[in-house]
C-alpha atoms as a PDB file:
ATOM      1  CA  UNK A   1       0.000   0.000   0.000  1.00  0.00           C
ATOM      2  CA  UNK A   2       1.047   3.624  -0.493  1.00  0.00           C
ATOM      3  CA  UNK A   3       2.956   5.187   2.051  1.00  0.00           C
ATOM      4  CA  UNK A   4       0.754   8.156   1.514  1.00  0.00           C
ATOM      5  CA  UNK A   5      -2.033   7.223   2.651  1.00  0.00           C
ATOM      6  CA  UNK A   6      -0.880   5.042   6.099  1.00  0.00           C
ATOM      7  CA  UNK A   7      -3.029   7.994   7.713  1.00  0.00           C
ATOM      8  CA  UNK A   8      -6.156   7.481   5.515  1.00  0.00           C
ATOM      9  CA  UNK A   9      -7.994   5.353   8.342  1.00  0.00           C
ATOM     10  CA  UNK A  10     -11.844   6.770   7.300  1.00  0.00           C
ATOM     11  CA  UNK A  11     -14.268   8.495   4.988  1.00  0.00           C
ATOM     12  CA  UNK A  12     -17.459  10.020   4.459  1.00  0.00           C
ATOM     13  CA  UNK A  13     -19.147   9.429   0.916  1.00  0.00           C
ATOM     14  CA  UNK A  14     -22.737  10.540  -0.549  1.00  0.00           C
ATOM     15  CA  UNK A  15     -24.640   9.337  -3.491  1.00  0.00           C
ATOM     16  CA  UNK A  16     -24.525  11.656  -6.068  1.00  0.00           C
ATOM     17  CA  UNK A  17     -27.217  12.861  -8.261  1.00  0.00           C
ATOM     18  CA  UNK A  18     -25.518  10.637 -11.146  1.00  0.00           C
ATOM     19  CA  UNK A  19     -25.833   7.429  -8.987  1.00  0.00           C
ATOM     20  CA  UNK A  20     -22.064   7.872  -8.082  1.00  0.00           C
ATOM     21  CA  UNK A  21     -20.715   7.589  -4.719  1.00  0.00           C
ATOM     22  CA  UNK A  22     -18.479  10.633  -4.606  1.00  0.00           C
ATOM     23  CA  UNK A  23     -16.583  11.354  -1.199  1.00  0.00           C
ATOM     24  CA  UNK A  24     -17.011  14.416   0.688  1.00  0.00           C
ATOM     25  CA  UNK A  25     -14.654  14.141   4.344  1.00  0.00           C
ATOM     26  CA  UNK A  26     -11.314  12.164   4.805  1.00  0.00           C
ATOM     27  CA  UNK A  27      -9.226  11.396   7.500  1.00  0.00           C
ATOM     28  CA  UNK A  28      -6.258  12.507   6.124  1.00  0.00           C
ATOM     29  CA  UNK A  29      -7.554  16.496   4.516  1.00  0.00           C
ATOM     30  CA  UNK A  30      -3.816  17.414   3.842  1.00  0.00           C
ATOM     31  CA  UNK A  31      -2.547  14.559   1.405  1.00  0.00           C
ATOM     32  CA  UNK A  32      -6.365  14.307   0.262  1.00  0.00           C
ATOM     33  CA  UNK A  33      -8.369  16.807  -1.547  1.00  0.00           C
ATOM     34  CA  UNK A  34     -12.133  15.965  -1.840  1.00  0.00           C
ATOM     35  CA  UNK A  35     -12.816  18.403  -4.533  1.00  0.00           C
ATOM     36  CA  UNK A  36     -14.248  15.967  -6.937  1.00  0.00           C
ATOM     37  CA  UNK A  37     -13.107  12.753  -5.215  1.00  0.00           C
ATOM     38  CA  UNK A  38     -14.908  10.049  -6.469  1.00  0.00           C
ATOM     39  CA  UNK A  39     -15.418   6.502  -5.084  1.00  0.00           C
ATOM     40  CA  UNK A  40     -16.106   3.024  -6.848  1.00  0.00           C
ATOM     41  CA  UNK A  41     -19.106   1.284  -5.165  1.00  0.00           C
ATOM     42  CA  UNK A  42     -18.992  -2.689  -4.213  1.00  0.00           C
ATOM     43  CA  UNK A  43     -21.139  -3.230  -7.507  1.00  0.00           C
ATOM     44  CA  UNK A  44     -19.178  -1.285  -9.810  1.00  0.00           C
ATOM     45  CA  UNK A  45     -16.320  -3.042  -8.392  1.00  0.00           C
ATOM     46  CA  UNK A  46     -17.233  -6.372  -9.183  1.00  0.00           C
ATOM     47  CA  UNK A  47     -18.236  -5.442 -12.981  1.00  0.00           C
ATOM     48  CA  UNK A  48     -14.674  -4.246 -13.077  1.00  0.00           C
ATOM     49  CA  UNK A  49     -13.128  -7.433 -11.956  1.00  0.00           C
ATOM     50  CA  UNK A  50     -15.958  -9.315 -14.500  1.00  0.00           C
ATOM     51  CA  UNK A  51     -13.890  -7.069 -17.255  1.00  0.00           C
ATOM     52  CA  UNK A  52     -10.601  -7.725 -16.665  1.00  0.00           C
ATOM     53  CA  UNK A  53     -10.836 -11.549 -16.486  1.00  0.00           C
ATOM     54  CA  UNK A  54     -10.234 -11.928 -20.034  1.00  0.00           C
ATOM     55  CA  UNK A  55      -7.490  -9.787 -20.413  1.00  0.00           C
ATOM     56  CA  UNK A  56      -5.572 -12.354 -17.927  1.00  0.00           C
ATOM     57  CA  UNK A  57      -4.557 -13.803 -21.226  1.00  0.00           C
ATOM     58  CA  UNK A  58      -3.212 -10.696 -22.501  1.00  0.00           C
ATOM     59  CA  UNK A  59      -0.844  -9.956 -19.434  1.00  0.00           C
ATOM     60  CA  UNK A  60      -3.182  -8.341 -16.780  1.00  0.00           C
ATOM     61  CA  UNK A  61      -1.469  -8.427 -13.446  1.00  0.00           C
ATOM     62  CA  UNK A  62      -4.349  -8.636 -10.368  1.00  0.00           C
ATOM     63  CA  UNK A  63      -1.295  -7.202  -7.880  1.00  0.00           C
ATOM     64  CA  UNK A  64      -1.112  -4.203 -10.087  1.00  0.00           C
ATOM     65  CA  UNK A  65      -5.166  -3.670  -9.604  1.00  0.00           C
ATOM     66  CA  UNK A  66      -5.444  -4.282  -6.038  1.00  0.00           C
ATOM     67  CA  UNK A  67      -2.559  -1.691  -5.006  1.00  0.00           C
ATOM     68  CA  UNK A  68      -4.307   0.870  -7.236  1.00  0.00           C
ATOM     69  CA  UNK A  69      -6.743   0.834  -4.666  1.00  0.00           C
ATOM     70  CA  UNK A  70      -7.430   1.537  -1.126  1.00  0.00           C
ATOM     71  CA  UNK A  71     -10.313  -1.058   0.275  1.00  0.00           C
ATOM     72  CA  UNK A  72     -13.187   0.250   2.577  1.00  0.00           C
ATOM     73  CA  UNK A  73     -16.434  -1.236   3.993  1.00  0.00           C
ATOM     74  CA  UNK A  74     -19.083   0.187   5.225  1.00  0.00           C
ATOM     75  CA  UNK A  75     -19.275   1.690   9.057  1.00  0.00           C
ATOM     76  CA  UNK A  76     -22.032   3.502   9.662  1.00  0.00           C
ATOM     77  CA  UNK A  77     -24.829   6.147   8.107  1.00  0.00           C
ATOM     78  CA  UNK A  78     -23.427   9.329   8.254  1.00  0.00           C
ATOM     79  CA  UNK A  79     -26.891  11.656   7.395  1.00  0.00           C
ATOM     80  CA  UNK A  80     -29.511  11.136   4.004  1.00  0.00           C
ATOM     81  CA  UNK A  81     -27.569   9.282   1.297  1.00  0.00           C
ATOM     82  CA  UNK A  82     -24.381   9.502   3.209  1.00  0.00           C
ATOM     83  CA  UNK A  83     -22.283   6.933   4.825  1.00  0.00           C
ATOM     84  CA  UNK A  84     -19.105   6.702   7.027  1.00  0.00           C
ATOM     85  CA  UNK A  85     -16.191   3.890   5.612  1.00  0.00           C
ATOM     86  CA  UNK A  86     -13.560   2.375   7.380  1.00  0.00           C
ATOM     87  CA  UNK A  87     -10.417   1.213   5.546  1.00  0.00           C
ATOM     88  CA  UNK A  88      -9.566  -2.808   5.550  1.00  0.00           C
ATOM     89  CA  UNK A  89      -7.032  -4.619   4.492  1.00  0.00           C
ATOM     90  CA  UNK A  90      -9.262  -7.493   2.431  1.00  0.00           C
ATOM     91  CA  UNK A  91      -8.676  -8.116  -1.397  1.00  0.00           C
ATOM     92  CA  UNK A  92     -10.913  -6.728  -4.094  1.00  0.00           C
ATOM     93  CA  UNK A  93     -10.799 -10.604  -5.670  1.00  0.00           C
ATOM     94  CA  UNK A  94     -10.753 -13.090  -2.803  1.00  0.00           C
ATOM     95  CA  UNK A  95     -13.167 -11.214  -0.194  1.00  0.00           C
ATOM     96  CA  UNK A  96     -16.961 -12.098   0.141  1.00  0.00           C
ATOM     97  CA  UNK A  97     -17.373  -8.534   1.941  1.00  0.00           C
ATOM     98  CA  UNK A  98     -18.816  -5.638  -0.071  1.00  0.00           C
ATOM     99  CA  UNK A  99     -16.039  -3.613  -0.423  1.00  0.00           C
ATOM    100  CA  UNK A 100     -15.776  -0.092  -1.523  1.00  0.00           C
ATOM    101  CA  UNK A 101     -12.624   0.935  -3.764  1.00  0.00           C
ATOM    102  CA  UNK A 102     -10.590   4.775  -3.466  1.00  0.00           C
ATOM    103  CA  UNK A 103      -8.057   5.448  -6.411  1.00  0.00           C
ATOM    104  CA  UNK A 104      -5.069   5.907  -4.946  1.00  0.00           C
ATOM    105  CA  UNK A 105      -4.042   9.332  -6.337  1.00  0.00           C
ATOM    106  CA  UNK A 106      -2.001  10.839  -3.858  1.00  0.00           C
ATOM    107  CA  UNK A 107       0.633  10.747  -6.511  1.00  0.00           C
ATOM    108  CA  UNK A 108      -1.355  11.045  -9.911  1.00  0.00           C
ATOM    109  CA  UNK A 109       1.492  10.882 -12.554  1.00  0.00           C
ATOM    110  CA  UNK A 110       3.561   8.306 -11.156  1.00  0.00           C
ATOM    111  CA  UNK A 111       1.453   6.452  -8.608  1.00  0.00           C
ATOM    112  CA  UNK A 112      -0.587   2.946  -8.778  1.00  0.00           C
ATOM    113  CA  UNK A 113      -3.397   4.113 -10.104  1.00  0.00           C
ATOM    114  CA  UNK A 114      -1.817   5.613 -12.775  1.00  0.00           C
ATOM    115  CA  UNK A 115       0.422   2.704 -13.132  1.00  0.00           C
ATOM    116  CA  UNK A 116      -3.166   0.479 -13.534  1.00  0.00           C
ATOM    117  CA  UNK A 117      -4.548   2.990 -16.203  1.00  0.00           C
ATOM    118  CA  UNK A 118      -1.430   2.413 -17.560  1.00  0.00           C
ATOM    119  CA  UNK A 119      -1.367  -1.451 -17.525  1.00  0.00           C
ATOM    120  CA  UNK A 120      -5.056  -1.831 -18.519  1.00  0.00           C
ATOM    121  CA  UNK A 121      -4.429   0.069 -22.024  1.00  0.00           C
ATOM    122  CA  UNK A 122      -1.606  -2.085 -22.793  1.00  0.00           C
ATOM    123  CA  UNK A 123      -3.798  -5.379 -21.852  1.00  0.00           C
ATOM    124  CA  UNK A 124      -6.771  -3.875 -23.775  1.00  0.00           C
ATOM    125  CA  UNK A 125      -4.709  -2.989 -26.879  1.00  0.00           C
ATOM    126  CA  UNK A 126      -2.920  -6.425 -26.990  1.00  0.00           C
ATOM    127  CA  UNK A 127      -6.655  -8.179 -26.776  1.00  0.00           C
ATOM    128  CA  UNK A 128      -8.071  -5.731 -29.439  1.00  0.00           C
ATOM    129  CA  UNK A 129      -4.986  -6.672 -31.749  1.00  0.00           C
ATOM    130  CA  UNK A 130      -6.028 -10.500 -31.676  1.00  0.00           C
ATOM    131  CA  UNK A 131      -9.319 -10.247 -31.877  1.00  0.00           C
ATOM    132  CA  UNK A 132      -9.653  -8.192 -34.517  1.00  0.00           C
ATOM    133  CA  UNK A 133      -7.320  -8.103 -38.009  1.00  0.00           C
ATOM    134  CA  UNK A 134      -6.640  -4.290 -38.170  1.00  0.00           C
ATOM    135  CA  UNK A 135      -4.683  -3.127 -41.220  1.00  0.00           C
ATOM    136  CA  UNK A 136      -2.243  -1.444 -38.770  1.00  0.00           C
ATOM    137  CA  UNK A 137      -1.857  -2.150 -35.049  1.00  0.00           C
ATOM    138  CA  UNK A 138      -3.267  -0.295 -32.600  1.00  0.00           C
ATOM    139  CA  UNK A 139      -1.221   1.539 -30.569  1.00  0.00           C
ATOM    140  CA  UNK A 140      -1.218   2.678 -26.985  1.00  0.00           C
ATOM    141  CA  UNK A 141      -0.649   6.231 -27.915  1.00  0.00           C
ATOM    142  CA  UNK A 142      -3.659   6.108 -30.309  1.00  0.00           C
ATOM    143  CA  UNK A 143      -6.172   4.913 -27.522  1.00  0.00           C
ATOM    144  CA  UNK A 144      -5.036   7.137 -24.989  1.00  0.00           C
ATOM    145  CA  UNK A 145      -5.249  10.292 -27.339  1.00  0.00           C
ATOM    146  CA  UNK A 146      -9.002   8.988 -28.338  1.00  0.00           C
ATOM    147  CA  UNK A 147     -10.299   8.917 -24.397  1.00  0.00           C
ATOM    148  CA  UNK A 148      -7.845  11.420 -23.518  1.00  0.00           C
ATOM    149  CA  UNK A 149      -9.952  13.678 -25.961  1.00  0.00           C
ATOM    150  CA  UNK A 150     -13.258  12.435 -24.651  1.00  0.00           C
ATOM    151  CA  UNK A 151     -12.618  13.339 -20.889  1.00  0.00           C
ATOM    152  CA  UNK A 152     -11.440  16.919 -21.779  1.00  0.00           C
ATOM    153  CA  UNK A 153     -14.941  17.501 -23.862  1.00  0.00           C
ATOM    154  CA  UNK A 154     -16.379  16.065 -20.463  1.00  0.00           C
ATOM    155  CA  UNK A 155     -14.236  18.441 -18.594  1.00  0.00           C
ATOM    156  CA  UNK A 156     -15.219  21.827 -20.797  1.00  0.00           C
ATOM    157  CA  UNK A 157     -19.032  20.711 -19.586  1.00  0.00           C
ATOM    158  CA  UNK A 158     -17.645  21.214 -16.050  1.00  0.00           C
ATOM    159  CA  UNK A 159     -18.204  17.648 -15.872  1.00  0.00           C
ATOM    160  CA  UNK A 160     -16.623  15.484 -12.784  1.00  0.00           C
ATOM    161  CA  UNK A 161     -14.437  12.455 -13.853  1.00  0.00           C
ATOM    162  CA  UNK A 162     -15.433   9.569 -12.063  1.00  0.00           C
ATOM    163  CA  UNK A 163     -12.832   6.314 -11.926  1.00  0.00           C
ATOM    164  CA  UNK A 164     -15.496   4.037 -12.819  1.00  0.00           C
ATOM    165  CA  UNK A 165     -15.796   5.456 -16.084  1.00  0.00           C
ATOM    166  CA  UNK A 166     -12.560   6.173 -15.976  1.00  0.00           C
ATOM    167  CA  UNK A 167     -11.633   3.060 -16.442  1.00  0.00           C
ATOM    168  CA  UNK A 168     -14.453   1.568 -18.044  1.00  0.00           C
ATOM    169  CA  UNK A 169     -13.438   3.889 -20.790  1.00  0.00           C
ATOM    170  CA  UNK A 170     -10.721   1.584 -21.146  1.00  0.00           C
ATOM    171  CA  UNK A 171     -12.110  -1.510 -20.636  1.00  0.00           C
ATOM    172  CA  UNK A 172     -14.640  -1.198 -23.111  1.00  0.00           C
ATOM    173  CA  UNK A 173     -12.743   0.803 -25.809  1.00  0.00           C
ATOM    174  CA  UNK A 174     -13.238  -0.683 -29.292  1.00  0.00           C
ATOM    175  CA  UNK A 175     -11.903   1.279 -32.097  1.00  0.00           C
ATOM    176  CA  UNK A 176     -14.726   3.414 -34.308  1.00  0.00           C
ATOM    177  CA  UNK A 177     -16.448   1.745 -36.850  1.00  0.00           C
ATOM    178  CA  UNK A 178     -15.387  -2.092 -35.142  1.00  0.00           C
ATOM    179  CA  UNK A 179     -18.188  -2.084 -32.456  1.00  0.00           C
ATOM    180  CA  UNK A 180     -21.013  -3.808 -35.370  1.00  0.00           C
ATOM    181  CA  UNK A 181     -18.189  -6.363 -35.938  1.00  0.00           C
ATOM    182  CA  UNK A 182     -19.350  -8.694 -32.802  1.00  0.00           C
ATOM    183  CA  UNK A 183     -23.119  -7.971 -33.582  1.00  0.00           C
ATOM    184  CA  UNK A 184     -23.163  -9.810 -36.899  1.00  0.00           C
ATOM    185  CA  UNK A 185     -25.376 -12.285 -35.705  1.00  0.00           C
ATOM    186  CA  UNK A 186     -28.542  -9.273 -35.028  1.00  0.00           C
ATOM    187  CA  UNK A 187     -31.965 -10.733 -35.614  1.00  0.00           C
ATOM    188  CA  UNK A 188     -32.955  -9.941 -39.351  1.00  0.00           C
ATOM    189  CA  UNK A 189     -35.229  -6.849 -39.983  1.00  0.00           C
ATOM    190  CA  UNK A 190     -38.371  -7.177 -41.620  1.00  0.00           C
ATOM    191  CA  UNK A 191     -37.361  -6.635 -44.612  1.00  0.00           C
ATOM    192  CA  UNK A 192     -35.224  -9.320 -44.468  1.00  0.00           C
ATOM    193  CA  UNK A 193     -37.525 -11.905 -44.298  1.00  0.00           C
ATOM    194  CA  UNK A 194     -38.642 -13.323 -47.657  1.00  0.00           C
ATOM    195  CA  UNK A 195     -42.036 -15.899 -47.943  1.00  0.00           C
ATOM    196  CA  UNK A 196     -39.723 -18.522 -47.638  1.00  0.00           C
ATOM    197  CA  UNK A 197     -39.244 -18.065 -43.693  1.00  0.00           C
ATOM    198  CA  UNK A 198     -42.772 -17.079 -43.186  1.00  0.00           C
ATOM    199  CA  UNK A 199     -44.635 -19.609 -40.927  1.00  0.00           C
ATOM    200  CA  UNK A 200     -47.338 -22.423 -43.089  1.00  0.00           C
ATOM    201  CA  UNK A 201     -50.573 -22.169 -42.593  1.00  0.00           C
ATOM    202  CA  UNK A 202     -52.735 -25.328 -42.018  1.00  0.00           C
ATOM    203  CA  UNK A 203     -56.045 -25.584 -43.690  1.00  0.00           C
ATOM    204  CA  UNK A 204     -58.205 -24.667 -40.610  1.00  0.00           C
ATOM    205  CA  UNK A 205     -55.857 -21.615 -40.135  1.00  0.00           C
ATOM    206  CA  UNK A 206     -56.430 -20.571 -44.164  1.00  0.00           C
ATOM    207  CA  UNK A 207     -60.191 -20.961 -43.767  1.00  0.00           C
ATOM    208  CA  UNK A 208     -60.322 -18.556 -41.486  1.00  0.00           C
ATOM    209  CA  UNK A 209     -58.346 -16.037 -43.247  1.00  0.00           C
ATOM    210  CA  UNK A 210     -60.573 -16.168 -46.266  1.00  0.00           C
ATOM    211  CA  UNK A 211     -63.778 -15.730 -43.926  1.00  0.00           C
ATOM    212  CA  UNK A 212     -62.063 -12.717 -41.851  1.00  0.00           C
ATOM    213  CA  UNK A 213     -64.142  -9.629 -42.770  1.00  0.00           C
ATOM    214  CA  UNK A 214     -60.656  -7.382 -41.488  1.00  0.00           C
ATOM    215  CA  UNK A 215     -59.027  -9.281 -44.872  1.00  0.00           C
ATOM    216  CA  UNK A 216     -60.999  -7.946 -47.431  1.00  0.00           C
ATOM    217  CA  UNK A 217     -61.086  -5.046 -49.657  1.00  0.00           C
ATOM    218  CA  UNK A 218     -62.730  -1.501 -48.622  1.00  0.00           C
ATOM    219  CA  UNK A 219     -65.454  -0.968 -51.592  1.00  0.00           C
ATOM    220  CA  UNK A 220     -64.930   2.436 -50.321  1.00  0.00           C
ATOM    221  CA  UNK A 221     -60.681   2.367 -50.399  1.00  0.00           C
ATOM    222  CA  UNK A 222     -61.022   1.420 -53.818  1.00  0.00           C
ATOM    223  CA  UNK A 223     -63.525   3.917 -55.165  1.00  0.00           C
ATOM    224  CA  UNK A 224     -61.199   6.694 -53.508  1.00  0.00           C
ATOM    225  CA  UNK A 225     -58.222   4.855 -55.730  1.00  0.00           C
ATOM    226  CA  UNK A 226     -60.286   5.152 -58.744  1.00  0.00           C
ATOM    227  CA  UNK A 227     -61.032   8.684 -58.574  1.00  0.00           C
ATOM    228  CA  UNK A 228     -57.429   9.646 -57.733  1.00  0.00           C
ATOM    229  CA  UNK A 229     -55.932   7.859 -61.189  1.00  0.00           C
ATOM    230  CA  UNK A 230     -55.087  10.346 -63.891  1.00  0.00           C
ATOM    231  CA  UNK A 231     -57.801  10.434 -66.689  1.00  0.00           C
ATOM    232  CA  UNK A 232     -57.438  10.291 -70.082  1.00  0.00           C
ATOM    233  CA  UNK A 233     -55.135   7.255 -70.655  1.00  0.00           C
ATOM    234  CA  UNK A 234     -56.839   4.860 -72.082  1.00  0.00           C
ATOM    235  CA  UNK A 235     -54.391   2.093 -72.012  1.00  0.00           C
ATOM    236  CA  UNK A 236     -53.429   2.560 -68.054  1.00  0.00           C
ATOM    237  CA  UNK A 237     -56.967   2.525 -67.543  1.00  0.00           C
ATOM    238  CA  UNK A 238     -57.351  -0.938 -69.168  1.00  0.00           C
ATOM    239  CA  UNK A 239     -54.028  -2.331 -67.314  1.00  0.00           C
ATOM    240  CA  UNK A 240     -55.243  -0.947 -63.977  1.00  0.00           C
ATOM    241  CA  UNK A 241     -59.182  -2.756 -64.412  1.00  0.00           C
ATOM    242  CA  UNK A 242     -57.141  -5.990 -65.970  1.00  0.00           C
ATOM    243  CA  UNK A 243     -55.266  -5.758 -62.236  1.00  0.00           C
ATOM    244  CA  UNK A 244     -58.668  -4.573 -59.840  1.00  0.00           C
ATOM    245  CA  UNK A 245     -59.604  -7.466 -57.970  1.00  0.00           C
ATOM    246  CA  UNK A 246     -63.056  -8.358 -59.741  1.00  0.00           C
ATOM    247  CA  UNK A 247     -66.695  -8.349 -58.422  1.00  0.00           C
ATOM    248  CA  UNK A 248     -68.644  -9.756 -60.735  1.00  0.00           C
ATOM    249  CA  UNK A 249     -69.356 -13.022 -59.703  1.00  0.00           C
ATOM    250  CA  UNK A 250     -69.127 -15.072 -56.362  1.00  0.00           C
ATOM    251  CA  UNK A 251     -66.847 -17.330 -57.955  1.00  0.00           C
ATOM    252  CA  UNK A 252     -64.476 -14.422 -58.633  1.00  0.00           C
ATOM    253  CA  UNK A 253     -64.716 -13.781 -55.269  1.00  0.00           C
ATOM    254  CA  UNK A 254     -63.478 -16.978 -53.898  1.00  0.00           C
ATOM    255  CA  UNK A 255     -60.612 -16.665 -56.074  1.00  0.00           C
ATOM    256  CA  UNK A 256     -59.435 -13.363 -55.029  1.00  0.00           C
ATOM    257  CA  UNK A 257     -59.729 -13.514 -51.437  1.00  0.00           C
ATOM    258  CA  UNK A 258     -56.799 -15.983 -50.815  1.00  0.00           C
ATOM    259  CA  UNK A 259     -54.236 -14.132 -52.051  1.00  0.00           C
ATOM    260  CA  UNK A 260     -55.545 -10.863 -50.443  1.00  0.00           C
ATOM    261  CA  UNK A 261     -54.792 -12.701 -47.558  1.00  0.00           C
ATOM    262  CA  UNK A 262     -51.777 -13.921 -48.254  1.00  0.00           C
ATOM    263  CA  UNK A 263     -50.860 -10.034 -49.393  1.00  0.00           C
ATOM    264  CA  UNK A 264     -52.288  -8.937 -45.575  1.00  0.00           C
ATOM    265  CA  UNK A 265     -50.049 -11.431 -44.010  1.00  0.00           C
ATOM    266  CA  UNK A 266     -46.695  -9.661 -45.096  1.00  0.00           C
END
């Protein structure tokens, strides 16, 4: 653990209006400042460690995670959405206890948690590399310049950097125009689906369509149609009555209404 922070024995966080625990006293005010201190919650924790797993293949070192961070538990309620933490000494990865997690950023250029920001890009960019054929390799420089470049838009909004998405940022970075790659396999849009896919009907089923009043034509629908075509063209005329479903008959009829049901079933 940091020798900065030997004094850091307690805190006091709230919930902010972002669903963020953010921490507002310390123990130790003159190594910490709380001016937009943030803290990650027991159940943001464990998504993190559900995000790293597979990057154990790509050289992700738990040790290097679990010194980036200073473990607390829950002491008491400290006022409306505001608790009091005590610091322990359990592991993010082997303890059953809830555990909250403070960056430790005593020393933000050169200390552990910039050391794991540091680490995680590397793993990240080695995984990214093997998963997906790039024409060029991505590069550390060119990930960290991309969410470098997204925090300082956040920061111009006066917006509050919290570690989660801090590093979340890194552990879910996939290069622009990649991210469809792994949803090939989407469900088909409608206009996908031809009358080959479309479920068979059984002959009690087709009956029914042909009786179904909602099926049929409007006499009224197709009177508007007729008075909206453009006069005075005889031989559209005589294509568009060779095409109008006919009337004349109840035989006709019989004929026609099948496939006006097949036409309402697409």
């Amino acid at each position: 653990m940091a020798k900065s922070s030997a004094t850091l024995d307690w805190c006091i966080v709230r919930l902010g209006e972002d669903h963020n625990w953010w921490v507002d006293e310390v123990s130790d005010p003159v190594r910490w400042d709380v001016d937009g201190l943030s803290i990650i919650d027991p159940r943001q924790m464990a998504h993190l460690i559900e995000l790293v797993e597979p990057m154990r293949d790509y050289g992700f070192d738990q040790d290097t995670m679990e010194a980036a961070f200073i473990p607390f538990r829950i002491d008491r309620e400290a006022g409306k959405q505001r608790v009091r933490l005590k610091r322990v000494k359990d592991s993010f990865f082997e303890s059953d206890e809830k555990l909250f997690a403070l960056a430790d950023i005593v020393d933000e250029e050169n200390g552990p948690y910039a050391d794991l920001l540091d680490h995680l890009t590397r793993c990240r960019v080695k995984m990214l590399n093997d998963i997906f054929k790039f024409e060029s390799k991505l590069t550390v420089d060119e990930v960290e310049d991309e969410i470098r470049e997204d925090q300082n838009a956040g920061f111009i909004e006066g917006k509050a950097l919290h570690t989660f998405d801090e590093l979340c940022a890194i552990l879910d970075y996939v290069p622009a125009g990649w991210e469809t790659e792994e949803g090939e396999e989407a469900a088909k849009s409608d206009e996908d689906i031809d009358d080959q896919e479309l479920p068979e009907l059984d002959a009690d089923e087709e009956e029914r369509l042909k009786n179904d009043q909602s099926l049929k034509w409007d006499e009224d629908d197709e009177s508007d149609e007729d008075d909206e075509k453009p006069k005075g063209d005889d031989d559209e005329e005589s294509d568009d009555d060779e095409e109008k479903p006919k009337r004349a008959s109840s035989d006709d009829d019989e004929d026609e209404k099948p496939k006006k049901a097949k036409r309402s079933k697409r």
